[in-house]
N, C-alpha and C. Protein backbone atom coordinates (compact mmCIF):
# COMPACT_ATOMS: atom_id res chain seq x y z
N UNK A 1 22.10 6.64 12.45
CA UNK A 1 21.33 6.62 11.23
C UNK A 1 20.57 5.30 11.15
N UNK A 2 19.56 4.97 10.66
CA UNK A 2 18.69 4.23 10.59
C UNK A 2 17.91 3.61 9.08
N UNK A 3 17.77 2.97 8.70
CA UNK A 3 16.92 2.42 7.14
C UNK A 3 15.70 2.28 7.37
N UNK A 4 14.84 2.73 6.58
CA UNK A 4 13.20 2.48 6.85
C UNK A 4 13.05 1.71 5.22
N UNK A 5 12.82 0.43 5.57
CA UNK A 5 12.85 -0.23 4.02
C UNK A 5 11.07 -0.70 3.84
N UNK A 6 10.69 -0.69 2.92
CA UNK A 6 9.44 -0.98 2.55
C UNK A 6 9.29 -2.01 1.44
N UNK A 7 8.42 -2.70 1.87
CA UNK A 7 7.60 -4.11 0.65
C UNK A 7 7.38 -3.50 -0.79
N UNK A 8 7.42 -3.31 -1.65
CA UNK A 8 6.97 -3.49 -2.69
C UNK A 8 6.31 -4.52 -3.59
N UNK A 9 5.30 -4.55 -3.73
CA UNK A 9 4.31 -5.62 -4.66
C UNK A 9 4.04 -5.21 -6.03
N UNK A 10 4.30 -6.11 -7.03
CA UNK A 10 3.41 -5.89 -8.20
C UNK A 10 2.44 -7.03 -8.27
N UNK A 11 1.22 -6.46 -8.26
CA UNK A 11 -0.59 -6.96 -8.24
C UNK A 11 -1.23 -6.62 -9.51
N UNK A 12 -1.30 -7.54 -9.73
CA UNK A 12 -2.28 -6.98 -11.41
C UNK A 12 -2.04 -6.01 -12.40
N UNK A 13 -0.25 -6.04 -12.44
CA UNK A 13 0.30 -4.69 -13.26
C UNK A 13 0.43 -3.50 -12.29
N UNK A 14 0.05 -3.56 -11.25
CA UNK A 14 0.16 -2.29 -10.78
C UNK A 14 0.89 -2.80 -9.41
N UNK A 15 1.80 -1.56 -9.09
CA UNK A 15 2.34 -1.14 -7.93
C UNK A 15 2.07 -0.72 -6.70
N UNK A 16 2.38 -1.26 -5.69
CA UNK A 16 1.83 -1.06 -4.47
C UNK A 16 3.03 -0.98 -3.39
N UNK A 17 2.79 -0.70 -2.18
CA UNK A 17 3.42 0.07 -0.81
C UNK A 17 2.60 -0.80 0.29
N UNK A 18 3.23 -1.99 0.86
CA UNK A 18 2.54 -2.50 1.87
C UNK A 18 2.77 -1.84 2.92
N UNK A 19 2.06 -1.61 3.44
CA UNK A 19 1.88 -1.04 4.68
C UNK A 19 1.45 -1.60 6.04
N UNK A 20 0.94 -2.86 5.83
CA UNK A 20 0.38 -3.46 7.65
C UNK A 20 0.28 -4.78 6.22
N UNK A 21 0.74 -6.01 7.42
CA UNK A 21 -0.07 -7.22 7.16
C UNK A 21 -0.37 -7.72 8.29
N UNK A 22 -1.90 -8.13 8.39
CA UNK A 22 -2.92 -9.15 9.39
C UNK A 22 -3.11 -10.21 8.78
N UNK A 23 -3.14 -11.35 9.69
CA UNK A 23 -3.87 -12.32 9.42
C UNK A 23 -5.63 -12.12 9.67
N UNK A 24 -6.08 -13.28 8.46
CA UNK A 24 -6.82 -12.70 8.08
C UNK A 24 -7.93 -13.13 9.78
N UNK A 25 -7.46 -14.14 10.24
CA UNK A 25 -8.25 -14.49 11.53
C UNK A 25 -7.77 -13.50 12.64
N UNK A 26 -7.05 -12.49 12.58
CA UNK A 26 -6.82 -11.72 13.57
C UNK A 26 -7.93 -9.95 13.65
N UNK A 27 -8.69 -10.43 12.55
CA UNK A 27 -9.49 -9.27 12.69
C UNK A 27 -10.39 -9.57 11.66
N UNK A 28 -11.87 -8.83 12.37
CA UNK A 28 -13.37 -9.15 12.09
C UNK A 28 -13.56 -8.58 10.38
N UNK A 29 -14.15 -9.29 9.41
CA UNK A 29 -14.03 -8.83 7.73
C UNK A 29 -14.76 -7.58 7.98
N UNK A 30 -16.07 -7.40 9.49
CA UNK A 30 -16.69 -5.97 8.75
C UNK A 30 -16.09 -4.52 9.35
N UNK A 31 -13.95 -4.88 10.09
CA UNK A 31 -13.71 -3.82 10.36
C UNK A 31 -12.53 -3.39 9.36
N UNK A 32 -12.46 -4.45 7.95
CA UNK A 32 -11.19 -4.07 7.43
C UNK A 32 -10.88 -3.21 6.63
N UNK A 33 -12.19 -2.69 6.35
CA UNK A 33 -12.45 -1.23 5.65
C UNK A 33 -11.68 0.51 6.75
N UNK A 34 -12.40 0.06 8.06
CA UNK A 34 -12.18 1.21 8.67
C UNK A 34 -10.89 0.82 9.07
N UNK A 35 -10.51 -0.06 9.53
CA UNK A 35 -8.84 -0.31 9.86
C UNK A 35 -7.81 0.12 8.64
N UNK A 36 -8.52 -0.08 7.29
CA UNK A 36 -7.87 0.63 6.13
C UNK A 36 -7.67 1.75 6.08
N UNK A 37 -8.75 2.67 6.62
CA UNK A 37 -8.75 4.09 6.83
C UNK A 37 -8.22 4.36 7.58
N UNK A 38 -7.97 3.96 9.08
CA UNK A 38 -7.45 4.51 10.06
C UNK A 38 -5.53 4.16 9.74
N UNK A 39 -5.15 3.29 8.92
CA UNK A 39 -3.93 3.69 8.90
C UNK A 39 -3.39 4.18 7.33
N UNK A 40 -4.23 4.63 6.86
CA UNK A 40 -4.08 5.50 5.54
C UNK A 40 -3.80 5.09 4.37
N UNK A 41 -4.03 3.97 4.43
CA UNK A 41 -3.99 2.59 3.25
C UNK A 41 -5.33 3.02 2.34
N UNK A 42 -4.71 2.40 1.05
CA UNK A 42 -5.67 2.63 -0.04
C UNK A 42 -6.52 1.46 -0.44
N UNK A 43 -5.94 0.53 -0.40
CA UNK A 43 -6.05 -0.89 -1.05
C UNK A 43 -6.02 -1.97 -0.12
N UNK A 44 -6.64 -2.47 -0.32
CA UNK A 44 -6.72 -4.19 1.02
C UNK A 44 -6.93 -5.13 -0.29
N UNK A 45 -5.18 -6.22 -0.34
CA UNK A 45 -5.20 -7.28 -1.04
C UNK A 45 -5.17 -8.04 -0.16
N UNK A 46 -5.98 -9.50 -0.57
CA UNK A 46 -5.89 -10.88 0.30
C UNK A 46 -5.64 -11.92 -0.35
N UNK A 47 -4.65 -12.84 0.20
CA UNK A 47 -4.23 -13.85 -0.51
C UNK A 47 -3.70 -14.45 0.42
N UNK A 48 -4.16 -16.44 0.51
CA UNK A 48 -3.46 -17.12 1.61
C UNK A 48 -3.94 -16.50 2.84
N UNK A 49 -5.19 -15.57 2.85
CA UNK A 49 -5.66 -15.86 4.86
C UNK A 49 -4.40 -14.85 5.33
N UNK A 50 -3.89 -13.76 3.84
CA UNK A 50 -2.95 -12.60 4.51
C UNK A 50 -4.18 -11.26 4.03
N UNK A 51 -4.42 -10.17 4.93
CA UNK A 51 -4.83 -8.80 4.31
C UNK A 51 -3.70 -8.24 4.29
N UNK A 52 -3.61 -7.59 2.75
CA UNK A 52 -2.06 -6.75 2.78
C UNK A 52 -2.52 -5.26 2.64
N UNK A 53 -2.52 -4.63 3.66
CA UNK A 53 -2.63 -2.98 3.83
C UNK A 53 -2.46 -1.67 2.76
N UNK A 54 -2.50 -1.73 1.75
CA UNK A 54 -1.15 -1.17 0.76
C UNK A 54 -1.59 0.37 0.05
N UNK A 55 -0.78 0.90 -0.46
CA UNK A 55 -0.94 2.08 -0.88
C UNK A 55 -0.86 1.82 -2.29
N UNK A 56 -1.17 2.22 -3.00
CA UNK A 56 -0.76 2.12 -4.78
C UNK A 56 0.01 3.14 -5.21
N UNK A 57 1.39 2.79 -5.46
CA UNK A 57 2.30 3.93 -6.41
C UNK A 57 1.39 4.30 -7.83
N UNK A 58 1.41 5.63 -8.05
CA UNK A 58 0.53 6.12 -8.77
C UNK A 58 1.82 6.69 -9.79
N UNK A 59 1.57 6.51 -11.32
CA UNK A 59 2.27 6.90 -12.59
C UNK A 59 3.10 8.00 -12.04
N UNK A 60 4.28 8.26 -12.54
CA UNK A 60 4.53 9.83 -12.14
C UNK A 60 4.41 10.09 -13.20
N UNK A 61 4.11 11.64 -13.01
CA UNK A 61 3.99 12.66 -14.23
C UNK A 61 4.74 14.10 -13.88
N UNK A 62 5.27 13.85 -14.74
CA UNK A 62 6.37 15.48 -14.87
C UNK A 62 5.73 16.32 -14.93
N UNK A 63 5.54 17.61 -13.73
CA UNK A 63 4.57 18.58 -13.60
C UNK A 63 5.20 19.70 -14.73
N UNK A 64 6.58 20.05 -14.45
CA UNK A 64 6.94 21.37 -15.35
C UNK A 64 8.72 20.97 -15.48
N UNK A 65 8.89 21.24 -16.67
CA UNK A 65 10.35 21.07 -16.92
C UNK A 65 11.55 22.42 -16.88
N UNK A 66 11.88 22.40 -15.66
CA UNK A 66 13.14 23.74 -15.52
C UNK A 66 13.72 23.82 -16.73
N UNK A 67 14.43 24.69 -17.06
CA UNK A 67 15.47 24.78 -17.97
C UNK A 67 16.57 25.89 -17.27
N UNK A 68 17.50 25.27 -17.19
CA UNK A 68 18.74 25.51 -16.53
C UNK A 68 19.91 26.43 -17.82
N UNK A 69 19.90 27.43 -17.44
CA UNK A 69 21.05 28.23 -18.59
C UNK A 69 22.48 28.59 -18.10
């Protein structure tokens, strides 16, 4: 058995899912858009010369409530 543990950030009130961090000198500013896309990241935060890869946890919302008898 194995743990897959993940970063969690709170950024400006909101929640996020890091997903890749680069330095920011390890790759060119006009590919960090498509490098965002290609690993399915939503969001590119930078801070300190870090790009943080991240996904944004989005509100949940209760689609339909069972009722159990």
């Amino acid at each position: 058995m194995f743990t897959i543990s993940k970063q969690v950030v709170n950024w400006d009130g909101n929640l996020y899912i890091i997903k890749r961090t680069l330095k920011e000198t390890s790759i060119k500013e006009e590919f960090v858009q498509e490098y965002r896309d290609y690993i399915c990241a939503d969001t590119v935060l930078k801070k300190n010369g870090i790009y943080y890869f991240a996904q944004k946890i989005e509100e949940a919302q209760l689609v339909e409530e069972e009722q159990y008898v």
